[in-house]
PDB file of N, CA and C in Angstrom:
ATOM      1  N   UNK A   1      53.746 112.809 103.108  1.00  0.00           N
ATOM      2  CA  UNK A   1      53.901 113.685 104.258  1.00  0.00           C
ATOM      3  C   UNK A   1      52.790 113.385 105.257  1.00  0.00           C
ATOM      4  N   UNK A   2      52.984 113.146 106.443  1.00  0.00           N
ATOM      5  CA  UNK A   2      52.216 113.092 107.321  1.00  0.00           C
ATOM      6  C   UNK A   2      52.435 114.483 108.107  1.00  0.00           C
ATOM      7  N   UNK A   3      51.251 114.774 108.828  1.00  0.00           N
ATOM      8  CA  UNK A   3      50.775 116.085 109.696  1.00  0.00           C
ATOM      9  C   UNK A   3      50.509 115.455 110.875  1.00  0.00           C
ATOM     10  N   UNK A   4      51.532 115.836 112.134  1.00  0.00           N
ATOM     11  CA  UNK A   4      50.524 115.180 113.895  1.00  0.00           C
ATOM     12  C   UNK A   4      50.695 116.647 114.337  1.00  0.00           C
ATOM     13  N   UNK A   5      49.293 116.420 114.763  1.00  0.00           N
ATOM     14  CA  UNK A   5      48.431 117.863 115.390  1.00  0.00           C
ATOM     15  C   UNK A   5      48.539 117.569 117.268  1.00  0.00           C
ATOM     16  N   UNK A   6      49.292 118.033 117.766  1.00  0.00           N
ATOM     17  CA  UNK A   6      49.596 118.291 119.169  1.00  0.00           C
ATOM     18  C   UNK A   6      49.087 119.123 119.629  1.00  0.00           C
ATOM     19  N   UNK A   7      48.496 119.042 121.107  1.00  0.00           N
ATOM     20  CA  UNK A   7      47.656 120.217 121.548  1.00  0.00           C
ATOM     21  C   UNK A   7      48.620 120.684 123.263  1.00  0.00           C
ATOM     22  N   UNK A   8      49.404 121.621 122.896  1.00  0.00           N
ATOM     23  CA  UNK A   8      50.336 122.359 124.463  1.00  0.00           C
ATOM     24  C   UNK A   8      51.428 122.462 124.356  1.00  0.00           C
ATOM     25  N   UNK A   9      51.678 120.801 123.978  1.00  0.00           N
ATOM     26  CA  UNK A   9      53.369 120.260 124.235  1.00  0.00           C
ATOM     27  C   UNK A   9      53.454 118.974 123.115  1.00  0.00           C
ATOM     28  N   UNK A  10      54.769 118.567 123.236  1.00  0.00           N
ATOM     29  CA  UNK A  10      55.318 117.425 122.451  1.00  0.00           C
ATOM     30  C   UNK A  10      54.834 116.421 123.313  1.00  0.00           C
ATOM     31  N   UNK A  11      54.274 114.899 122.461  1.00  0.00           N
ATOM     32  CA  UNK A  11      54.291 114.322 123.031  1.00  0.00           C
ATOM     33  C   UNK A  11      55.624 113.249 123.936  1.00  0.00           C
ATOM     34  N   UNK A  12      55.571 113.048 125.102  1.00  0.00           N
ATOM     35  CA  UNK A  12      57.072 112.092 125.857  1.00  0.00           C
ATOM     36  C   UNK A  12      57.453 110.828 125.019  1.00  0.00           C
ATOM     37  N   UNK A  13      58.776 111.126 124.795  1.00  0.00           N
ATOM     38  CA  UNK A  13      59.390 110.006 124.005  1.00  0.00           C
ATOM     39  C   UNK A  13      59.427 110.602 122.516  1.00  0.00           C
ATOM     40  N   UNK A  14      58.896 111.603 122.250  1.00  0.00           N
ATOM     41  CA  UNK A  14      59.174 112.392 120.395  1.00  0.00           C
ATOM     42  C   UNK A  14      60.458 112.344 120.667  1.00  0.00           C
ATOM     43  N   UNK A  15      61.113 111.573 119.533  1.00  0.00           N
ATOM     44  CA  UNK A  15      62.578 112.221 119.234  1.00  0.00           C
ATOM     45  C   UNK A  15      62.909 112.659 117.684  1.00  0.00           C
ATOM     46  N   UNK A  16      62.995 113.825 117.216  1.00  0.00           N
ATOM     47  CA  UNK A  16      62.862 114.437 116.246  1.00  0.00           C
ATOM     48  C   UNK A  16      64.645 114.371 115.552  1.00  0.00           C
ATOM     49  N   UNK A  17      65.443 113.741 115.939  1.00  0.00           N
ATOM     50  CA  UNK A  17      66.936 113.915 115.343  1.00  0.00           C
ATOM     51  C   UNK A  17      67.579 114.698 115.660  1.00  0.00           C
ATOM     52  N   UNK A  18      68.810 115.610 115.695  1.00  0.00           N
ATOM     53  CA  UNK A  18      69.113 115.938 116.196  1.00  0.00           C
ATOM     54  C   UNK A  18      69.140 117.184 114.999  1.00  0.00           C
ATOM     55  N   UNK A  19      68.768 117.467 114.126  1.00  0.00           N
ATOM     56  CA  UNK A  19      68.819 118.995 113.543  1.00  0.00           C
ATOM     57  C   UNK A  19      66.786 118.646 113.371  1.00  0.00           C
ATOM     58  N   UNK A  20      66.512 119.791 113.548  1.00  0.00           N
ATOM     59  CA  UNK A  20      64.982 120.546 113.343  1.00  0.00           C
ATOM     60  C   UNK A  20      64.975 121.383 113.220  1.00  0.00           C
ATOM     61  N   UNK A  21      64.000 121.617 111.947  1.00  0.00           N
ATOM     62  CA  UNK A  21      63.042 122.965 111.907  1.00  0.00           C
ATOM     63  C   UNK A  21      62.023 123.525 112.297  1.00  0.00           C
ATOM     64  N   UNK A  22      62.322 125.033 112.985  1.00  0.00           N
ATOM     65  CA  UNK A  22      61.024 125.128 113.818  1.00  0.00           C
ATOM     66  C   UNK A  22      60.601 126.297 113.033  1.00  0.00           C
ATOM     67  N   UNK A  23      59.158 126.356 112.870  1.00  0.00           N
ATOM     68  CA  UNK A  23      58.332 127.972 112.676  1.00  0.00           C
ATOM     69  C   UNK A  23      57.665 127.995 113.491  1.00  0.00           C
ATOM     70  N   UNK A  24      57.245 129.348 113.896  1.00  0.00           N
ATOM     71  CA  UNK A  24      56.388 129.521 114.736  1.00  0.00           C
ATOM     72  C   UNK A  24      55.038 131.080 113.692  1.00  0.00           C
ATOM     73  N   UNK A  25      54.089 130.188 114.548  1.00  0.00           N
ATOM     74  CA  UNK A  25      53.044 131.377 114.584  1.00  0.00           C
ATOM     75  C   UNK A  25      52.459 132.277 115.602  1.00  0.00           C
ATOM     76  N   UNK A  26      52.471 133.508 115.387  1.00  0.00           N
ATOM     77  CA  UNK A  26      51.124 134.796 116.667  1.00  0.00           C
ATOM     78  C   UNK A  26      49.975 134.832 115.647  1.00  0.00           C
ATOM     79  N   UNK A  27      49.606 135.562 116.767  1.00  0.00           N
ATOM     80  CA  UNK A  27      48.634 136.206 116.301  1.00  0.00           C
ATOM     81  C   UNK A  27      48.486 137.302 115.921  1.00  0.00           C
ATOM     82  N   UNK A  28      49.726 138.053 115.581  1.00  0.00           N
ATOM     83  CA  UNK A  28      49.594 139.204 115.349  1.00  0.00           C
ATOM     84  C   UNK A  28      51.639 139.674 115.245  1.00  0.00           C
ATOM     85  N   UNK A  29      51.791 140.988 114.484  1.00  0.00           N
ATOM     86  CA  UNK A  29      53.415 141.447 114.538  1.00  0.00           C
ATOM     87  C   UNK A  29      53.831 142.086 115.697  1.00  0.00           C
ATOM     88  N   UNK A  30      53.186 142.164 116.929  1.00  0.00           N
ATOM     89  CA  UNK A  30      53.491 142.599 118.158  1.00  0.00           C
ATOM     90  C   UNK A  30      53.752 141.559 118.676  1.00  0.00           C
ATOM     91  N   UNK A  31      54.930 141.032 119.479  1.00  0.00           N
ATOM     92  CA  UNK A  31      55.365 139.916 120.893  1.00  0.00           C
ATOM     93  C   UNK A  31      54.728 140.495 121.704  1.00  0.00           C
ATOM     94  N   UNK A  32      54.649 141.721 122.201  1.00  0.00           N
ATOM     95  CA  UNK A  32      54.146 142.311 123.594  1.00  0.00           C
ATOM     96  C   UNK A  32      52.586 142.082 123.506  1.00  0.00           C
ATOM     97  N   UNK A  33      51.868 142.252 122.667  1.00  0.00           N
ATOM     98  CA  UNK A  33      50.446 142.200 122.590  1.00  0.00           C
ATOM     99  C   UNK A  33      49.939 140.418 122.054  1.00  0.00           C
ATOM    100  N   UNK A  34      50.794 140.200 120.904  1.00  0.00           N
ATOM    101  CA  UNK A  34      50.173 139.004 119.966  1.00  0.00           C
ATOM    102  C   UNK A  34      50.886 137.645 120.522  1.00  0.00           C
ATOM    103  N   UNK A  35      49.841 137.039 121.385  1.00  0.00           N
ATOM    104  CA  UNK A  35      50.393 135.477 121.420  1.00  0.00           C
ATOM    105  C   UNK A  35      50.806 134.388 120.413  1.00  0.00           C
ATOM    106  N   UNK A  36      51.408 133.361 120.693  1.00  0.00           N
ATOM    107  CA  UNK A  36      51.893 132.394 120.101  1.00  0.00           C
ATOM    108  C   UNK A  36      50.901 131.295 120.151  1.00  0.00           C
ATOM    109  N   UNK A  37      50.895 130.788 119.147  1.00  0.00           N
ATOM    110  CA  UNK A  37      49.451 130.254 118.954  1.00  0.00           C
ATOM    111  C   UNK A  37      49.737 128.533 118.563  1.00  0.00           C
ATOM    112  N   UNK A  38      50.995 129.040 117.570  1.00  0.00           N
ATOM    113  CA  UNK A  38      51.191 127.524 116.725  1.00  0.00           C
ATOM    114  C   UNK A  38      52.714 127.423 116.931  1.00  0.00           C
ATOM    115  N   UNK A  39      53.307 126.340 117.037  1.00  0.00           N
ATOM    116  CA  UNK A  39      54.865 125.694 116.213  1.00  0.00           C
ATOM    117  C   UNK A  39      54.613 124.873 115.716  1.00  0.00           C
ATOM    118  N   UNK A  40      56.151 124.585 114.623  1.00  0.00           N
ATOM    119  CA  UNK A  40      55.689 123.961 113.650  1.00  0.00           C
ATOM    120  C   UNK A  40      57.388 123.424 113.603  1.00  0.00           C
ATOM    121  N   UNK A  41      57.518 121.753 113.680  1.00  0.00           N
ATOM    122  CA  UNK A  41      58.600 121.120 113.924  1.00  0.00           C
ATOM    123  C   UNK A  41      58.733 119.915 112.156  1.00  0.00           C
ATOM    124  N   UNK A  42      59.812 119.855 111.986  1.00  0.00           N
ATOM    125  CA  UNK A  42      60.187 119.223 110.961  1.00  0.00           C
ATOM    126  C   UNK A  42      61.669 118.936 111.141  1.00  0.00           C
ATOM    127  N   UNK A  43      61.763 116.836 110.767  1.00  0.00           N
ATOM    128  CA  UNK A  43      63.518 116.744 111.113  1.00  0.00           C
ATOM    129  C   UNK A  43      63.452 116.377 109.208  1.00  0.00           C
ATOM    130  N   UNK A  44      63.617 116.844 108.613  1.00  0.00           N
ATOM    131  CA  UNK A  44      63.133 117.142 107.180  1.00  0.00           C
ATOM    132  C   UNK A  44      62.798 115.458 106.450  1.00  0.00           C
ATOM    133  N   UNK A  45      62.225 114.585 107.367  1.00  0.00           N
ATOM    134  CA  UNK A  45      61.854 113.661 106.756  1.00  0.00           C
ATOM    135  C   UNK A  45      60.460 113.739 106.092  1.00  0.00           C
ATOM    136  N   UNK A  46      59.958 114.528 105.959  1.00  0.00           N
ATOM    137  CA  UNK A  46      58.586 114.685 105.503  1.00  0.00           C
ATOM    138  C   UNK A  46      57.302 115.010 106.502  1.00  0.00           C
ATOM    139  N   UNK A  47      57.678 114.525 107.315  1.00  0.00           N
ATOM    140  CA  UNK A  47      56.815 114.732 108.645  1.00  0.00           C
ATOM    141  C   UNK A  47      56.576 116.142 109.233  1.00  0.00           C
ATOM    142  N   UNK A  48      55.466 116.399 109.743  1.00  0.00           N
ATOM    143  CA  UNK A  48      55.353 117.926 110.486  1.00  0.00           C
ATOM    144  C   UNK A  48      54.838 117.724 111.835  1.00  0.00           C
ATOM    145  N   UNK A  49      55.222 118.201 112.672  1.00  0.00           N
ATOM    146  CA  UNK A  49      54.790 118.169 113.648  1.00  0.00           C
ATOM    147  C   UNK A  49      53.935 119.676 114.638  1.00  0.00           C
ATOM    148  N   UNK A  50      53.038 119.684 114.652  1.00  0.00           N
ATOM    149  CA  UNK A  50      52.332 120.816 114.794  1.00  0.00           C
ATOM    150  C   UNK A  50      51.862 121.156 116.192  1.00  0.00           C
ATOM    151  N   UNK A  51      52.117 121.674 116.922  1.00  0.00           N
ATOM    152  CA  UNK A  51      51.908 122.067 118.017  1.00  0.00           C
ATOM    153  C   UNK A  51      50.799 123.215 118.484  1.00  0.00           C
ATOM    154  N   UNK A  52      49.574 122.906 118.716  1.00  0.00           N
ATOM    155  CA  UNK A  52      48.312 124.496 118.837  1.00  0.00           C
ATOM    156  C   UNK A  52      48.750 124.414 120.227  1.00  0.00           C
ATOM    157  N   UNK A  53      48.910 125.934 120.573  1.00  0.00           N
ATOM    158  CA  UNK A  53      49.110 126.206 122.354  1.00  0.00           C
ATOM    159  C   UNK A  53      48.052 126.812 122.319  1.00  0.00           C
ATOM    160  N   UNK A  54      47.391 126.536 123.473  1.00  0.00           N
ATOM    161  CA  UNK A  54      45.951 126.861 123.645  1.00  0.00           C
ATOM    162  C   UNK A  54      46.317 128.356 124.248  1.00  0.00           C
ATOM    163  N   UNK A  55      44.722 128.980 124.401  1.00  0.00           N
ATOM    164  CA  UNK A  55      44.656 130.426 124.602  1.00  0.00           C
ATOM    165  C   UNK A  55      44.578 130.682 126.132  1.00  0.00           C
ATOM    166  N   UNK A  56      45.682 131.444 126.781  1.00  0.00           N
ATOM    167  CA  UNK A  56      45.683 131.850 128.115  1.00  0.00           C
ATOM    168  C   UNK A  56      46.815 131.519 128.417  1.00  0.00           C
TER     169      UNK A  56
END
């Protein structure tokens, strides 16, 4: 398994297949208060693709 750590966005030209899994992380169980912090992409080849959205 490899892990690529992305910082905002995907990088141009990712092509992940055409079925993916996404999770996402907050910071908290409120949407209205708790930002989104992390996604988390997988085309179930073993690979993860991790996305940190920065704060603001």
């Amino acid at each position: 398994m490899t892990i690529h750590l992305h910082q905002n966005d995907l990088p141009d030209g990712l092509d992940l297949g055409p079925l993916v899994a996404i999770d996402t992380e907050t910071m908290g169980l409120d949407p209205r208060r708790d930002r989104l912090c992390l996604v988390q992409l997988s085309s179930g080849d073993g690979d993860a693709h991790l996305v940190q959205i920065a704060k603001g």
